[in-house]
Structure formats: C-alpha cells, structure tokens
C-alpha atoms as a PDB file:
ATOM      1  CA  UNK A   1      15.402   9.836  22.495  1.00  0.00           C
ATOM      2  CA  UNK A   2      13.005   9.450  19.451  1.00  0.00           C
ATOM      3  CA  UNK A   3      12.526   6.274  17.065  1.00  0.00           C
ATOM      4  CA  UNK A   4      12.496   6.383  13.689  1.00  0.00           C
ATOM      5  CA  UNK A   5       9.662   5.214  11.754  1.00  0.00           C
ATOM      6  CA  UNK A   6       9.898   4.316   8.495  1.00  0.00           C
ATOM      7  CA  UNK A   7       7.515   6.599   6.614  1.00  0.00           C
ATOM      8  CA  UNK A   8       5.853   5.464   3.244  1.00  0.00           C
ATOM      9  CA  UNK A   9       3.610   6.831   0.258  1.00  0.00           C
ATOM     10  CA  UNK A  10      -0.048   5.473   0.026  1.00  0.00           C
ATOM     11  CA  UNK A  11      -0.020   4.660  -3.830  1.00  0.00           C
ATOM     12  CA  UNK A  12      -4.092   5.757  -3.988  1.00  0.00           C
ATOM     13  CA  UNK A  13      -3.769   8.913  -1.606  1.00  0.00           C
ATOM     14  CA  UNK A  14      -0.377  10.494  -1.805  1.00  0.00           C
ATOM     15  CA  UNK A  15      -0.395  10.320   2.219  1.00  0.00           C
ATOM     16  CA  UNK A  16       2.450   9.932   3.695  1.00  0.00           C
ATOM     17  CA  UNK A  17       1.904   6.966   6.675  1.00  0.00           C
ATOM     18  CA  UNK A  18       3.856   5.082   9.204  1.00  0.00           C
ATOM     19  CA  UNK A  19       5.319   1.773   7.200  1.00  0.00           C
ATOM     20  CA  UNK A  20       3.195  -0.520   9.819  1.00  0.00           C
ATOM     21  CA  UNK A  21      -0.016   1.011   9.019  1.00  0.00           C
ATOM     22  CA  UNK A  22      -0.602   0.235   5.789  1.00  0.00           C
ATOM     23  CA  UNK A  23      -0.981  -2.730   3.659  1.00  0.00           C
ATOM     24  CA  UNK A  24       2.421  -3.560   1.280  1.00  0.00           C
ATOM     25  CA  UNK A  25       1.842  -5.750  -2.044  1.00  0.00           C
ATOM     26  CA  UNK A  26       4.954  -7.601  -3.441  1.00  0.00           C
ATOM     27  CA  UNK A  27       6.666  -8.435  -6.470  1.00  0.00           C
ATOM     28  CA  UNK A  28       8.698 -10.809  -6.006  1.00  0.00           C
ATOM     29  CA  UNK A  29      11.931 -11.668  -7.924  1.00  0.00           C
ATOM     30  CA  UNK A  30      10.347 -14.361 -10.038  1.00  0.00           C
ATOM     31  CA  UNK A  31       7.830 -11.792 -10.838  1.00  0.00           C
ATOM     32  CA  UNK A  32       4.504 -13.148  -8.348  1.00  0.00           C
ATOM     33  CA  UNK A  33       2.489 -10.907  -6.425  1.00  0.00           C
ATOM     34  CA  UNK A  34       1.045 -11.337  -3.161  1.00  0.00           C
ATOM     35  CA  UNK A  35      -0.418  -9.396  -0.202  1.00  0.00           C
ATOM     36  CA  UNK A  36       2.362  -8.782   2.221  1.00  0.00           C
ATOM     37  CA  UNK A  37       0.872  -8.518   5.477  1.00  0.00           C
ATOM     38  CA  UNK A  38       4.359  -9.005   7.371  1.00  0.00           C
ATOM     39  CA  UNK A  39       6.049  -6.227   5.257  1.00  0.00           C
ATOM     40  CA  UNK A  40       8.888  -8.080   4.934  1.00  0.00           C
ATOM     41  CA  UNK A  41       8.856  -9.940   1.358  1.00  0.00           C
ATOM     42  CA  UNK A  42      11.544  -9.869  -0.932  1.00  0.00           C
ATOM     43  CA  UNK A  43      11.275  -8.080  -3.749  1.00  0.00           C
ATOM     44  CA  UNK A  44       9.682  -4.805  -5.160  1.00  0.00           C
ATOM     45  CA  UNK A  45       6.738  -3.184  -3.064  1.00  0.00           C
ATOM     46  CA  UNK A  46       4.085  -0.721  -3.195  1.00  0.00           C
ATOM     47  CA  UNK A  47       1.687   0.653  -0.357  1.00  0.00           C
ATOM     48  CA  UNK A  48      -1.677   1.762   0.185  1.00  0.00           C
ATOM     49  CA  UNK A  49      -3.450   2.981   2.824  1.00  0.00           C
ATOM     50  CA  UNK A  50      -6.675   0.903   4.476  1.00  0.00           C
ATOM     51  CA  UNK A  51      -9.421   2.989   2.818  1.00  0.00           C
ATOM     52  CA  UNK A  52     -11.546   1.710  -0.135  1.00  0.00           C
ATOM     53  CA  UNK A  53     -11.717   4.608  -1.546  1.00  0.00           C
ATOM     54  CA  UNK A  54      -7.539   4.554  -1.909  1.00  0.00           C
ATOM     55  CA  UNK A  55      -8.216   1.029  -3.656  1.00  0.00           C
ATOM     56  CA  UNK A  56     -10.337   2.348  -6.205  1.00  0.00           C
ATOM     57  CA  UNK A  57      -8.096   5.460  -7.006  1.00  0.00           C
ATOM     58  CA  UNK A  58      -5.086   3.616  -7.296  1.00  0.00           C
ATOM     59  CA  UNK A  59      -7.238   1.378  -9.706  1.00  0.00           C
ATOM     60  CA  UNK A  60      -9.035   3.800 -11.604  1.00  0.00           C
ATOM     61  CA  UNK A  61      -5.429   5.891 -11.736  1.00  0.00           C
ATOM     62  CA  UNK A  62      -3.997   2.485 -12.727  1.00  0.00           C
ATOM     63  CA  UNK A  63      -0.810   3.024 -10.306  1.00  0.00           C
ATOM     64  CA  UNK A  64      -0.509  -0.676  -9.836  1.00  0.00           C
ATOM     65  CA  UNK A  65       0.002  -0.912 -13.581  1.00  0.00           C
ATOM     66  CA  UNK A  66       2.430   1.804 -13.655  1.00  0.00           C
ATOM     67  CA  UNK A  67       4.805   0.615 -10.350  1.00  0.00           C
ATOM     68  CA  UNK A  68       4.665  -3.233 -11.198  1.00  0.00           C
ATOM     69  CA  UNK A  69       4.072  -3.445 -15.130  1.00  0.00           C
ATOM     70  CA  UNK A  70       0.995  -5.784 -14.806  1.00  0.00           C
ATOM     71  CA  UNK A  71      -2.959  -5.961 -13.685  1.00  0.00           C
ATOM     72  CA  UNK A  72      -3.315  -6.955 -10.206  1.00  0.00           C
ATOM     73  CA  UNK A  73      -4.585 -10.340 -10.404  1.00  0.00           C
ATOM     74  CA  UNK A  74      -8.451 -10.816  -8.933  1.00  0.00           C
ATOM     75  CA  UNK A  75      -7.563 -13.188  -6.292  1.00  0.00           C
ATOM     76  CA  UNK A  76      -5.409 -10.475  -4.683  1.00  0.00           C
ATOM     77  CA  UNK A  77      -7.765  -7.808  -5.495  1.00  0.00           C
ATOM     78  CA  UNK A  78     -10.453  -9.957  -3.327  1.00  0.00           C
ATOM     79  CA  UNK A  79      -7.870 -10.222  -0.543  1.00  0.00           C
ATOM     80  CA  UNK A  80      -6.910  -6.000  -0.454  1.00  0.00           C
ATOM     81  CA  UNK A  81     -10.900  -5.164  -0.481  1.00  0.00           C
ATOM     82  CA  UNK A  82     -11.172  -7.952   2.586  1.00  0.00           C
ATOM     83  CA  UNK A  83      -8.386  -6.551   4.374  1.00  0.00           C
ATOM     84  CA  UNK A  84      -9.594  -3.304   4.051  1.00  0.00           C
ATOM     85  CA  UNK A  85     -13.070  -4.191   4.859  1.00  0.00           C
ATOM     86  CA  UNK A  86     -11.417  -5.918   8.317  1.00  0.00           C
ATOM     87  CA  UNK A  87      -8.940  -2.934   8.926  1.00  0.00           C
ATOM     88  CA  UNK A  88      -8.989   0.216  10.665  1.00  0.00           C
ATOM     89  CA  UNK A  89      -8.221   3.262   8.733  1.00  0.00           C
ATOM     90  CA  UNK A  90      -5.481   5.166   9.785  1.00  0.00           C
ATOM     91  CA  UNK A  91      -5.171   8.819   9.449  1.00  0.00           C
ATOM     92  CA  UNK A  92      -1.709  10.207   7.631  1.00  0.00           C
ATOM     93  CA  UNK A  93       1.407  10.737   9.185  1.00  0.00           C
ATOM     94  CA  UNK A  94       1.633  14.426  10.602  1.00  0.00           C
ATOM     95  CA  UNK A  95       4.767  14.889   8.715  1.00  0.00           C
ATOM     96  CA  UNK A  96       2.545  14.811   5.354  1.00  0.00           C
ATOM     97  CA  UNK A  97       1.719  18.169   5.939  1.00  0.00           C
ATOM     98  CA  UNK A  98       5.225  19.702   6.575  1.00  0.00           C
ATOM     99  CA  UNK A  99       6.001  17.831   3.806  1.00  0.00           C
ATOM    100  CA  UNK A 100       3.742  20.178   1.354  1.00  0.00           C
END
C-alpha cells in the first residue's frame, strides 16, 4: 500500500516537490508573514525549493509580490537565504516530469 504525499509547486522553479522538502512562507489572517518551518501555519502559503538560485528567481520574477500582494520584508528575506544556506537541496519530485 502506497502513501500519499502531498506534492507542491516551488514558486522560483516550477518543480513540483514533496510538501516536507521545501520551505513554506505564511500569510497569516491578520496579514503577517513569517517563515513556516513546521508547515503548519494558518493562513495563505507559498513554497520554494532550498536553492538560492530559486530565491533570486522568485525575486527577480517578483512571485512573492504577485501570490501575497506585498514585498517580503528583509528580516524574512535574511532568514530564507540562512535556511537555504543551512539546507540540503532536494531534487524535484519524479512526478514533475509526467506532469509535462
């Protein structure tokens, strides 16, 4: 019997990856954001994938902008490019390519 994973969109990439490998950034209600780590936040959330260069296409692209409405504040700029920096990439979900 096979478990589900809960596949999600890297908003730099376009890769398709498993839900627990990437890093999730919140909205909440009241309208903060924040680095959720836990992936389990209330509230509206977008995902990238641990690569740098993802961080600075999704920047450049300004996809944050788009999904949320607003600039990513610095503070939690500082904390994706340290995450990152402390991460290990992961390589897309297989099902990405089916998916083309």
């Amino acid at each position: 019997m096979s478990t589900h994973l809960p596949l999600r969109t890297c908003s730099g990439c376009g890769g398709v990856f498993v839900k627990r490998d990437l890093l999730r950034i919140a909205r909440s209600p009241q309208g903060d954001l924040s680095l959720d780590l836990a992936g389990k936040k209330p509230g509206r959330g977008f995902y990238l994938c641990r690569r740098q260069l993802c961080l600075e296409r999704a920047l450049k692209n300004r996809n944050f902008e788009k999904k949320i409405g607003t600039r990513l504040p610095e503070e939690l700029l500082m904390q994706l490019r340290e995450s990152i920096k402390n991460g290990q990439e992961v390589e897309p979900c297989r099902r990405n390519e089916s998916m083309n």
